[in-house]
Protein backbone atom coordinates (compact mmCIF):
# COMPACT_ATOMS: atom_id res chain seq x y z
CA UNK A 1 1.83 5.47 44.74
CA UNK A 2 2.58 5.31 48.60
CA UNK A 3 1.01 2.19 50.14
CA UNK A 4 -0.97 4.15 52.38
CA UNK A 5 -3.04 6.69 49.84
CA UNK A 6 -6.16 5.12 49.34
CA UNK A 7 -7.90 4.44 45.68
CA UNK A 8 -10.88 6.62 45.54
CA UNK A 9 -13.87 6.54 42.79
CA UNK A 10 -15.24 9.75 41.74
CA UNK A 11 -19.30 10.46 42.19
CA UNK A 12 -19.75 10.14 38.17
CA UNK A 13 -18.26 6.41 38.39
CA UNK A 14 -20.13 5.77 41.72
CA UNK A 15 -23.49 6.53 40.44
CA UNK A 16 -22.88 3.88 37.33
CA UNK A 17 -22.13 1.13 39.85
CA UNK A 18 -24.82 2.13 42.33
CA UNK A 19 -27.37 -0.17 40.62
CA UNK A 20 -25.33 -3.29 40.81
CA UNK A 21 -24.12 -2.59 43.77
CA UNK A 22 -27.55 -2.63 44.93
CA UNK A 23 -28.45 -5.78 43.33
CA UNK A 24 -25.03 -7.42 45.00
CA UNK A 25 -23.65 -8.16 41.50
CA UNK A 26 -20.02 -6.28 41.76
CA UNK A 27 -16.87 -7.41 43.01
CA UNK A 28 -16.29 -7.41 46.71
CA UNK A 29 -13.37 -4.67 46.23
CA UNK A 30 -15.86 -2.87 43.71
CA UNK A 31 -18.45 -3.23 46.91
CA UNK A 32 -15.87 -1.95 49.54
CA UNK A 33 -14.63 1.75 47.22
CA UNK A 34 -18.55 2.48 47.06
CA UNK A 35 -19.20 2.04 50.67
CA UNK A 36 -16.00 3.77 51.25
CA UNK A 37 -17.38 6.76 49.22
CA UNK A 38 -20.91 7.05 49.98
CA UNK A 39 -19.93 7.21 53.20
CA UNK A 40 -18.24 10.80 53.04
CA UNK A 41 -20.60 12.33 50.18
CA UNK A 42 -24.28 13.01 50.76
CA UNK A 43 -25.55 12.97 47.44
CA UNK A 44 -24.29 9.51 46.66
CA UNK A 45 -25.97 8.53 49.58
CA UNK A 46 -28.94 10.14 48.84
CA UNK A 47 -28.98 8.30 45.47
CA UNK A 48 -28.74 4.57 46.85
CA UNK A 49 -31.49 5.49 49.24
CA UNK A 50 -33.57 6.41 46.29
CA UNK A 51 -32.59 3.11 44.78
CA UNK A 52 -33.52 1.02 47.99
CA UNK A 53 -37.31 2.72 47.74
CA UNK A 54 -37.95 2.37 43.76
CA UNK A 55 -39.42 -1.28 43.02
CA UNK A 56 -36.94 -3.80 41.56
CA UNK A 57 -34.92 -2.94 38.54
CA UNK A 58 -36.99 -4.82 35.72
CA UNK A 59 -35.32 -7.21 33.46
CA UNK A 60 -35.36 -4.40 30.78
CA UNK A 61 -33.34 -2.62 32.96
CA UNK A 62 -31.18 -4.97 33.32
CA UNK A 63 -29.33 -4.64 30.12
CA UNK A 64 -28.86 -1.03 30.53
CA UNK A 65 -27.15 -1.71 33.90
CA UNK A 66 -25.33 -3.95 32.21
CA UNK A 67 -24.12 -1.19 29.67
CA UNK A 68 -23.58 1.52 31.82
CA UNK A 69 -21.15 -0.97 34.13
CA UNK A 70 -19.23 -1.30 30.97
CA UNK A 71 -19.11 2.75 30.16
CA UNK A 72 -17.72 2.75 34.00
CA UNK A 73 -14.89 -0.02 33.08
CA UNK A 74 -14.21 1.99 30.60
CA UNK A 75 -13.66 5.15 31.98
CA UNK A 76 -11.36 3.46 34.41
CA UNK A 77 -9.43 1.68 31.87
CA UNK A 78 -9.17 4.76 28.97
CA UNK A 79 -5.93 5.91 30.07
CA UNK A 80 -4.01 3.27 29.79
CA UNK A 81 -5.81 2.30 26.79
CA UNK A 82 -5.62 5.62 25.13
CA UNK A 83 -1.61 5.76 25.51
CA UNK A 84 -0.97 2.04 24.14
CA UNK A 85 -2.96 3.23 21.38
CA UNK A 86 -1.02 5.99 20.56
CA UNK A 87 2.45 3.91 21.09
CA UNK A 88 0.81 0.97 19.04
CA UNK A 89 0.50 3.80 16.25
CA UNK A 90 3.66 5.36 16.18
CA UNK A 91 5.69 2.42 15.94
CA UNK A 92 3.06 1.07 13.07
CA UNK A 93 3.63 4.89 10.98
CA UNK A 94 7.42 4.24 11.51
CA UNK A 95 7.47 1.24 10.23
CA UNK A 96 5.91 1.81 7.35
CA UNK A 97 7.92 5.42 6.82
CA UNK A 98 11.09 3.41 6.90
CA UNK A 99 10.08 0.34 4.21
CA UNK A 100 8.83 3.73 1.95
CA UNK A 101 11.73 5.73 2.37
CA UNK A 102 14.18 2.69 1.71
CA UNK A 103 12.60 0.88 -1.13
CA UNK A 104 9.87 2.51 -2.68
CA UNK A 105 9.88 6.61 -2.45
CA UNK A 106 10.48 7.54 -5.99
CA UNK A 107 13.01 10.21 -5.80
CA UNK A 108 15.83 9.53 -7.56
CA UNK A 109 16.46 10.50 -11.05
CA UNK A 110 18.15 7.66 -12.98
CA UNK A 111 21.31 9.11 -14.88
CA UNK A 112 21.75 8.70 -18.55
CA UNK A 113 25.05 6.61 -17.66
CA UNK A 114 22.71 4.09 -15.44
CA UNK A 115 20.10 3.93 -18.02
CA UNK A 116 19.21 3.34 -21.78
CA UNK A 117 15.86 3.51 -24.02
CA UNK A 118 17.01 0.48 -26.64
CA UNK A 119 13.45 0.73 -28.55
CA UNK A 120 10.58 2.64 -28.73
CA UNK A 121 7.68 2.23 -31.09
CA UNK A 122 4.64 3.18 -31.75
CA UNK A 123 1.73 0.32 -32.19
CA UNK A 124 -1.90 0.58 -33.25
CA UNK A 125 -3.60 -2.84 -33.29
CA UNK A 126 -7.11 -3.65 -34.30
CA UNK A 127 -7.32 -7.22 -32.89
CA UNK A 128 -6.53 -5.93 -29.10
CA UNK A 129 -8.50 -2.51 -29.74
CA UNK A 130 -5.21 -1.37 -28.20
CA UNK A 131 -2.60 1.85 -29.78
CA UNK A 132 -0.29 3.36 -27.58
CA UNK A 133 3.55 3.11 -27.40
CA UNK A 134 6.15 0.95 -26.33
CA UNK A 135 9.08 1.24 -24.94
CA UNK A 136 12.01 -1.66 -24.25
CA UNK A 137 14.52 0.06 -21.22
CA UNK A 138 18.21 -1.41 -20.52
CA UNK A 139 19.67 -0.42 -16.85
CA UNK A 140 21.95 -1.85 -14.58
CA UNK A 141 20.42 -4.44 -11.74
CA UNK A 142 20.62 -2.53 -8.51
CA UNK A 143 21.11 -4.49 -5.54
CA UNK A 144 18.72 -2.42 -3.34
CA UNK A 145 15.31 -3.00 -5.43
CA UNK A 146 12.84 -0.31 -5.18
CA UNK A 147 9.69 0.79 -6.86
CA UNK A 148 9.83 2.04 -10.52
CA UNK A 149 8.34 5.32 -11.04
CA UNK A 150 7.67 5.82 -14.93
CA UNK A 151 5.36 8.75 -15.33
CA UNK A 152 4.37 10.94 -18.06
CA UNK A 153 2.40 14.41 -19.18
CA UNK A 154 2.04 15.54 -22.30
CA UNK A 155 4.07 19.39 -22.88
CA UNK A 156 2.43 20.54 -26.52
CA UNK A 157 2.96 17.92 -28.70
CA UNK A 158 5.83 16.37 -26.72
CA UNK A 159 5.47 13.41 -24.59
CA UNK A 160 7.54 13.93 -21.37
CA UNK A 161 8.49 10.47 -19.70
CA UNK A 162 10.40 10.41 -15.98
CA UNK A 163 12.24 7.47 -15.39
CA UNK A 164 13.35 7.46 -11.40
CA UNK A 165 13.99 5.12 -8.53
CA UNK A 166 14.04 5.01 -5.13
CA UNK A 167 16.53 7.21 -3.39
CA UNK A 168 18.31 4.55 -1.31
CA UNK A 169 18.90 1.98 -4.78
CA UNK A 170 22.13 1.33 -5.30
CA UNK A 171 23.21 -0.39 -8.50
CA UNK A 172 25.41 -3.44 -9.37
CA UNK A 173 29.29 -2.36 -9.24
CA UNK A 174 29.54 -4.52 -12.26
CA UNK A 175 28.45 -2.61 -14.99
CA UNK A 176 27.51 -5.27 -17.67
CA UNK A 177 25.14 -6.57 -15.14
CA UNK A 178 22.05 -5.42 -16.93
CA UNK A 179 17.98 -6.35 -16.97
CA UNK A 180 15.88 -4.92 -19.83
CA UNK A 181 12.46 -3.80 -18.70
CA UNK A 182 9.11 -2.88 -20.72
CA UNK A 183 7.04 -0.54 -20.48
CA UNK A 184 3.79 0.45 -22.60
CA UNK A 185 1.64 3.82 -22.39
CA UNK A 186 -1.99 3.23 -23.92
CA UNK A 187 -2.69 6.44 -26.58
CA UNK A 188 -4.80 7.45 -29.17
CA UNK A 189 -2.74 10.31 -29.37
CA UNK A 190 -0.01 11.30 -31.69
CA UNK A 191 3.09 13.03 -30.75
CA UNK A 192 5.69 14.37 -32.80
CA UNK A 193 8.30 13.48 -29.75
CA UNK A 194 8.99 11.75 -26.82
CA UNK A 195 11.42 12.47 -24.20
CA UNK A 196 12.77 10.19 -21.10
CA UNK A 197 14.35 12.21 -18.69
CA UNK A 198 14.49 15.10 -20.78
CA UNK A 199 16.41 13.24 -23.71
CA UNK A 200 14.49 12.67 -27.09
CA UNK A 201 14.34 8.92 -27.95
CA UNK A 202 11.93 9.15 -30.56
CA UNK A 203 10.10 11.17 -32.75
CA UNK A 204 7.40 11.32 -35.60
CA UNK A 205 9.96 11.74 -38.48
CA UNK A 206 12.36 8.42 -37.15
CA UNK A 207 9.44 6.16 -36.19
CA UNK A 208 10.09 2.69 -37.58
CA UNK A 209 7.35 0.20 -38.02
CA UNK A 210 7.08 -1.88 -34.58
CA UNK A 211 8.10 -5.40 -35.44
CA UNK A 212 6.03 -8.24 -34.19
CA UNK A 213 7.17 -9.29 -30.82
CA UNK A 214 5.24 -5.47 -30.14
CA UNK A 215 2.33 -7.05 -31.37
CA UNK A 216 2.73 -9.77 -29.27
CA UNK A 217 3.44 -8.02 -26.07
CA UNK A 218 0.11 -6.15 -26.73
CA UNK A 219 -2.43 -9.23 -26.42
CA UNK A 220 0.32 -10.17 -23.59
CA UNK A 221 -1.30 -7.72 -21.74
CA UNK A 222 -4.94 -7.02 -23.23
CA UNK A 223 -5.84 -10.83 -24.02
CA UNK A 224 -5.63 -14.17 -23.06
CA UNK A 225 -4.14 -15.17 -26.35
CA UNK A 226 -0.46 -14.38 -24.75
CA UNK A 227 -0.02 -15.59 -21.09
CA UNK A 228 3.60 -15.37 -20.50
CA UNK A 229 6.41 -13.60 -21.44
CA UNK A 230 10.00 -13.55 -20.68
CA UNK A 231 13.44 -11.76 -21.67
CA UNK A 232 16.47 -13.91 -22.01
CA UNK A 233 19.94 -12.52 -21.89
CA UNK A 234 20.96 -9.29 -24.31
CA UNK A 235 19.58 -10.74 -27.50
CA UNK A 236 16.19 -12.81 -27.11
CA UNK A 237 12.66 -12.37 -25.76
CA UNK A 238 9.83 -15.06 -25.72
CA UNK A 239 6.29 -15.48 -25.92
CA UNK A 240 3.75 -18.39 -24.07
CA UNK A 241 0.86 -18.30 -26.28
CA UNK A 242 -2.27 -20.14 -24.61
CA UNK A 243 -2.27 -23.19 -26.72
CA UNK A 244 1.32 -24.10 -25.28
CA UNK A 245 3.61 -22.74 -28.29
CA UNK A 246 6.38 -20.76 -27.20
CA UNK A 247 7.96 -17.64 -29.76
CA UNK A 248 11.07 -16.26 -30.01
CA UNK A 249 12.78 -12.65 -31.21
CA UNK A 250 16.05 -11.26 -31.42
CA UNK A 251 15.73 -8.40 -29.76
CA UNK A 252 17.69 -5.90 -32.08
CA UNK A 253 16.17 -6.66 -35.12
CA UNK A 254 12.32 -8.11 -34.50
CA UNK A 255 12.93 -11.54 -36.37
CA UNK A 256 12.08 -14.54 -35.42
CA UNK A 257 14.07 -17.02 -33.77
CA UNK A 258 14.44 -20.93 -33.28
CA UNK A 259 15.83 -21.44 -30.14
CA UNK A 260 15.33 -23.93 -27.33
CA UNK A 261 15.50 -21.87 -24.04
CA UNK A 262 14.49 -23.18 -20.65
CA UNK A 263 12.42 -20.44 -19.11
């Protein structure tokens, strides 16, 4: 803006200040635009002479004045509030874009060479009011962790499961670096197969009875009886019951264990 274009207040803005300008409560820059205006348009004019007759704004008044010299600050200000808004918003959106695209979008199908369904049984348990199915999964660690997606729809009287990642994980180069993971799907239904990633892993006529640690895992997540649980290496998974005692399974065949592990 040249130095010698002057700032200028439009009649709208004007007429919100007129009142405190007539009551000598605005800045003395405020003071000077007004005078500046009013003196080249007649209708402004005209409206602080009507002021200058009417009796003395009331206290009530007062308030509103207040108010409408706010609605005038802000009509100056919008602008530049408007458009820091908008850049404020962008960057937030990308932001957040970025962190979903990178670690949690769930778009990429885990191969059958990157992933493994060791177990899957099916449980019905009276003392958690729980039945459903379980299911113990064996992949490699990936160094980029992202969200899980494990989802499933039933196809007739198949249960379809997908198994995916994010698109930008990228697994261990070392491939006996492995983590088993467990999953459960609450069910009263039965299903004469079940499918991960379009492979069957188990089905009505194969179903073995679910050994205990199953049980276990079940008031692990439905009661207070269980309140921690842990997998240990390739062979071993524990249970915290609440009264302190600790449980142990191989893995591979459901039987109990002694073994002192440090969790």
């Amino acid at each position: 803006m040249s130095k010698d274009k002057k700032k200028t207040l439009d009649c709208e803005v004007v007429r919100d200040l007129l009142p405190l300008y007539y009551d000598n409560v605005v800045s003395e820059k405020t003071a000077t635009l007004i005078e500046e205006h009013i003196q080249e348009c007649d209708e402004c004019m005209r409206e602080l002479e009507s002021l200058k007759q009417a009796p003395k704004i009331k206290e009530t008044q007062e308030s509103k004045a207040k108010v409408d010299f706010k609605k005038a600050l802000k009509k100056l200000r919008r602008k530049g509030v408007v458009i820091g808004a908008v850049v404020v918003a962008c960057v937030v959106a990308i932001f957040f874009a970025g962190k979903y695209l990178l670690t949690e979008a769930p778009i990429k199908e885990v191969s059958e060479d990157e992933f493994e369904a060791v177990h899957v049984y099916k449980f019905d348990y009276d003392r958690t009011d729980g039945s459903g199915y379980f299911f113990l999964l064996h992949y490699p660690i990936s160094i980029m962790s992202g969200q899980t997606s494990f989802t499933h729809e039933v196809n007739g009287d198949t249960l379809e499961i997908e198994f995916k990642k994010a698109m930008f994980t990228t697994w261990s180069d070392d491939n006996t670096n492995y983590t088993y993971e467990i999953y459960t799907i609450d069910s009263d239904e039965d299903y004469s197969s079940i499918t991960i990633n379009g492979n069957e892993v188990w089905n009505e006529e194969t179903n073995e009875e679910a050994p205990e640690y199953v049980d276990y895992y079940n008031q692990f997540e439905h009661s207070d009886d269980v309140t921690g649980w842990s997998i240990y290496g390739d062979d071993t998974m524990g249970a915290e019951l609440s009264n302190g005692d600790l449980l142990y399974w191989n893995i591979e065949n459901g039987e109990v264990i002694n073994l002192d592990v440090e969790s």
